[in-house]
N, C-alpha and C. Protein backbone atom coordinates (compact mmCIF):
# COMPACT_ATOMS: atom_id res chain seq x y z
N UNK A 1 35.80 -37.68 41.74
CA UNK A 1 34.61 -36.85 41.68
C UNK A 1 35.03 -35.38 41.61
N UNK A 2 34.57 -34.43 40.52
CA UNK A 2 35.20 -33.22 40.61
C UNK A 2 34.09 -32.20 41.08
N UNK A 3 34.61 -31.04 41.25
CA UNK A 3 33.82 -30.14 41.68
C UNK A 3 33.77 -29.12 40.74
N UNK A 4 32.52 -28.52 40.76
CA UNK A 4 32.28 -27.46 39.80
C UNK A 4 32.84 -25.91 40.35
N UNK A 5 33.06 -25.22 39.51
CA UNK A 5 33.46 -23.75 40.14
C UNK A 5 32.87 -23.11 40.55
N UNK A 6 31.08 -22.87 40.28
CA UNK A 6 30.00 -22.30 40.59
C UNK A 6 29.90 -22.08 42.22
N UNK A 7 30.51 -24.12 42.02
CA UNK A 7 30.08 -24.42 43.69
C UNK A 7 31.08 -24.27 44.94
N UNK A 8 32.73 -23.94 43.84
CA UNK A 8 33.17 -23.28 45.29
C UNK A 8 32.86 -22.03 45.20
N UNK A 9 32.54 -21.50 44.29
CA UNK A 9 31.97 -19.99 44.49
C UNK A 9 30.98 -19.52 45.32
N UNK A 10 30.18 -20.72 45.53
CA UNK A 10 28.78 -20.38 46.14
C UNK A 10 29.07 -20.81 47.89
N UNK A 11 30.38 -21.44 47.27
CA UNK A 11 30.92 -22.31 49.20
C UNK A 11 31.67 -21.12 49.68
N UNK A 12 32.40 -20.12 49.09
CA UNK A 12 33.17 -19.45 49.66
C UNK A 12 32.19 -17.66 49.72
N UNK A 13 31.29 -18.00 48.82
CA UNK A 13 30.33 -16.18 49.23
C UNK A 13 29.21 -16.48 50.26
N UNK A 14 29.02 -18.01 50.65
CA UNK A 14 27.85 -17.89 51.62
C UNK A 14 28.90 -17.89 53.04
N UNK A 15 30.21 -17.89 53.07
CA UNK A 15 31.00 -17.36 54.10
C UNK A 15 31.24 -16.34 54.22
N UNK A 16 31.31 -15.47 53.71
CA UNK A 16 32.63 -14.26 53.18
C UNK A 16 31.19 -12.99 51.95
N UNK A 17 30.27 -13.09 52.62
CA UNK A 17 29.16 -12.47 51.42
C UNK A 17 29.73 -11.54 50.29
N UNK A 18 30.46 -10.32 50.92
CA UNK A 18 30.79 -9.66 50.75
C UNK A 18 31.97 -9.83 49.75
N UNK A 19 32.94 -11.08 49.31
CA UNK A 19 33.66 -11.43 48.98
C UNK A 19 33.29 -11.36 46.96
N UNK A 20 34.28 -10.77 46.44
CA UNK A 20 34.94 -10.78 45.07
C UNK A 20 35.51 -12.18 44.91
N UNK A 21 34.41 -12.98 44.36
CA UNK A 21 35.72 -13.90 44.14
C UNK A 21 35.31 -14.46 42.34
N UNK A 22 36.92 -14.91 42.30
CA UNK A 22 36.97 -15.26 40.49
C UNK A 22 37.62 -16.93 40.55
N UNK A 23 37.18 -17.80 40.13
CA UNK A 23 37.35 -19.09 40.04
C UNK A 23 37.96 -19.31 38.48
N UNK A 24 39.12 -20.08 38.23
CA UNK A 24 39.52 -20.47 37.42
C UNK A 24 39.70 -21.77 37.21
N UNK A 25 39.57 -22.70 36.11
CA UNK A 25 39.73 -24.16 36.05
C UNK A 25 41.15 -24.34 35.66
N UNK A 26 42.00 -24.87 35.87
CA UNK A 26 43.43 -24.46 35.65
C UNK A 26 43.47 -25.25 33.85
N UNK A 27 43.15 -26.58 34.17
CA UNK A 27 43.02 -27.95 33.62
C UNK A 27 41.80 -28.28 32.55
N UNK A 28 40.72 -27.99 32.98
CA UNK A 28 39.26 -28.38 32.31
C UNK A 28 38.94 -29.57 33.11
N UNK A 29 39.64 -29.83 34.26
CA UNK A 29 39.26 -31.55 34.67
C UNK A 29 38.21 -30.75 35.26
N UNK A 30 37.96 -29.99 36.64
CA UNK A 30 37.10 -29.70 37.41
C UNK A 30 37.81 -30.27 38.97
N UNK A 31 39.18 -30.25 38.87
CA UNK A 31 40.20 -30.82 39.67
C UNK A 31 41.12 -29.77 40.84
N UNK A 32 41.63 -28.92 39.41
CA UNK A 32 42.79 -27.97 39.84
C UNK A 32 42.40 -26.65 39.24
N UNK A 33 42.06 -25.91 40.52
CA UNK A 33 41.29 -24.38 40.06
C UNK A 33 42.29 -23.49 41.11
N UNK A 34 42.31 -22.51 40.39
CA UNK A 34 42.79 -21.08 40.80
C UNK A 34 41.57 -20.21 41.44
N UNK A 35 42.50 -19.49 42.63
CA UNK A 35 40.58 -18.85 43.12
C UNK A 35 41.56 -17.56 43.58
N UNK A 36 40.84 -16.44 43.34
CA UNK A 36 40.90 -14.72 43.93
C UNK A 36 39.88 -14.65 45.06
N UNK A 37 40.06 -14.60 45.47
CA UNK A 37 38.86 -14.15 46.79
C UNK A 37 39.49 -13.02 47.58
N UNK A 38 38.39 -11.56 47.29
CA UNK A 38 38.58 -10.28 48.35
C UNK A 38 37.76 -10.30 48.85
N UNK A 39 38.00 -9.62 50.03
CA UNK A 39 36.69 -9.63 51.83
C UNK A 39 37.33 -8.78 52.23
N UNK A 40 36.62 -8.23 52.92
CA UNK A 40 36.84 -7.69 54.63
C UNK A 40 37.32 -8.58 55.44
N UNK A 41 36.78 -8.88 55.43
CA UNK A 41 36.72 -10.27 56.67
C UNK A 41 38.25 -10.63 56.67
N UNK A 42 39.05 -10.44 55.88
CA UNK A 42 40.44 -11.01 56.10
C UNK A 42 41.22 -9.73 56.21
N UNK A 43 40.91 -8.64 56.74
CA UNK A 43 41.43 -7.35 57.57
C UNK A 43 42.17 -8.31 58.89
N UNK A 44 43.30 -7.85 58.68
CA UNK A 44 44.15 -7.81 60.39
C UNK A 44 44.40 -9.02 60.39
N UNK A 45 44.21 -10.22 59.51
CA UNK A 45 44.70 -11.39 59.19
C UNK A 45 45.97 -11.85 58.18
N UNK A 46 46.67 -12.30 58.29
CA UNK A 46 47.87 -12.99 57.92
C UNK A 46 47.58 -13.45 56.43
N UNK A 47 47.85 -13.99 55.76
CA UNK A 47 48.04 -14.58 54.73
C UNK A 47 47.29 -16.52 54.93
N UNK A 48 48.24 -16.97 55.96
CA UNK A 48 47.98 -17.85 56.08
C UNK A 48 46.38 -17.96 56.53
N UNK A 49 45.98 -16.88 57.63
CA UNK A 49 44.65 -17.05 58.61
C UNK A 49 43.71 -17.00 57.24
N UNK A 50 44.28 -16.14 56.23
CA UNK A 50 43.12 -15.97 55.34
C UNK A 50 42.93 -17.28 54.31
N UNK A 51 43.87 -17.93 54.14
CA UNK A 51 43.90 -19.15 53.48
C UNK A 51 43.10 -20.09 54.59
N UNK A 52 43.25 -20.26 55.30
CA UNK A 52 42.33 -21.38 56.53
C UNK A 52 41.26 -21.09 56.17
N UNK A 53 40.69 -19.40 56.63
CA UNK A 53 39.37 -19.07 56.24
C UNK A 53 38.92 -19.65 55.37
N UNK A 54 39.49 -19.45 54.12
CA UNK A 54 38.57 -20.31 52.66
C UNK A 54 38.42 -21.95 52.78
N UNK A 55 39.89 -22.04 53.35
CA UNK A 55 39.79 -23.30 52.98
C UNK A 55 38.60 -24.61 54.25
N UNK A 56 38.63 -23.21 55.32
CA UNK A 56 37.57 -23.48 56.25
C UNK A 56 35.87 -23.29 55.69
N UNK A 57 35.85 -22.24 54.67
CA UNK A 57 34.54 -22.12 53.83
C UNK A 57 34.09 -23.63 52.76
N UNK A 58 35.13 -23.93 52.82
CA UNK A 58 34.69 -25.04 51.31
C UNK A 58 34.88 -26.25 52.21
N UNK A 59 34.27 -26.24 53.54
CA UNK A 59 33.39 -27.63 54.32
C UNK A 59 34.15 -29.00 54.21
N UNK A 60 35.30 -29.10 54.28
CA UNK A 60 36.06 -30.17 54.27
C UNK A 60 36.15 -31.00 52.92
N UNK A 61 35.88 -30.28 51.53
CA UNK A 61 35.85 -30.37 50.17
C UNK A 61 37.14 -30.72 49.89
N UNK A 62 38.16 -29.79 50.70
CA UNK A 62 39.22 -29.92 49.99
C UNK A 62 40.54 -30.95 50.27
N UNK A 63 41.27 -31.82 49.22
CA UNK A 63 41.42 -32.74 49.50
C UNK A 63 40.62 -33.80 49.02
N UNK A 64 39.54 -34.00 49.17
CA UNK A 64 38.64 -34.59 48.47
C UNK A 64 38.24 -34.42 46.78
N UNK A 65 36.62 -33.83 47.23
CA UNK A 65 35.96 -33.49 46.06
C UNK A 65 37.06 -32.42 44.85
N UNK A 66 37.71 -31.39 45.93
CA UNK A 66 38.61 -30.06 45.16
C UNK A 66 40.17 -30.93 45.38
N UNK A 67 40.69 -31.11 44.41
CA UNK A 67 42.23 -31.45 45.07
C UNK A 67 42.85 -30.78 44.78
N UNK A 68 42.93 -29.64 44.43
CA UNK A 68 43.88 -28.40 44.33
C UNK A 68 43.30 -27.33 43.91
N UNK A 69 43.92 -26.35 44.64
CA UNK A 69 43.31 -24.89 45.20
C UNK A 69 44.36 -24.22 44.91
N UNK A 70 44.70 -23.34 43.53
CA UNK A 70 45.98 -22.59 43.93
C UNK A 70 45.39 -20.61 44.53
N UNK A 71 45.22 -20.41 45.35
CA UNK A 71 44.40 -19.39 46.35
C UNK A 71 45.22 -18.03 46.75
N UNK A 72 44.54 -17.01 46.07
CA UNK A 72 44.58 -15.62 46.32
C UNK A 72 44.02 -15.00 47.19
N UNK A 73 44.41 -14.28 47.95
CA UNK A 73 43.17 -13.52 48.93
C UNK A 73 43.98 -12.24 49.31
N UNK A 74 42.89 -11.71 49.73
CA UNK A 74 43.23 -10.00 49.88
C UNK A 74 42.46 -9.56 50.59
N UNK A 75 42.59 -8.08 51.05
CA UNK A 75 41.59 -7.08 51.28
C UNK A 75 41.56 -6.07 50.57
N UNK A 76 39.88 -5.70 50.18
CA UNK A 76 39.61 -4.35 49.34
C UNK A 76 40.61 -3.46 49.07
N UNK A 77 40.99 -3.04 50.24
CA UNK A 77 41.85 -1.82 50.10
C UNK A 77 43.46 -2.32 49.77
N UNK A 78 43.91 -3.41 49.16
CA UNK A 78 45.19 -4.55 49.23
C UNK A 78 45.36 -5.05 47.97
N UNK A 79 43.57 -4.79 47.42
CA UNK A 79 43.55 -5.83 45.65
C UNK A 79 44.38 -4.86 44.47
């Protein structure tokens, strides 16, 4: 079952509102997507904390519905 990009888009800005994010399909399956995501919200956080974050936004999707996430993240002042 694949997931659309719209919808991790819409999984990761109703966390992170404030968040820039750009979704890429790597493939065309709807499988293996590339994601940019900038916030605030990942100020004073690690790399890793900010990867949890998302991957804490997209509701236990991943693995499942998303099986690969290759994941960017930043802060504003960092992009």
């Amino acid at each position: 079952m694949a997931m659309d990009a719209s919808e991790i888009e819409s999984l990761i800005k109703e966390a992170f509102p404030d968040a820039k994010v750009s979704i890429e399909d790597l493939r065309g399956d709807g499988d293996h997507y590339a994601a940019v995501v900038v916030s605030e919200a990942f100020q004073g956080k690690n790399r890793v904390q900010q990867h949890q974050m998302v991957y804490a936004a997209l509701k236990g999707k991943m693995g499942g519905e998303l099986h690969a996430l290759a994941l960017q993240t930043s802060t504003p002042d960092a992009a």
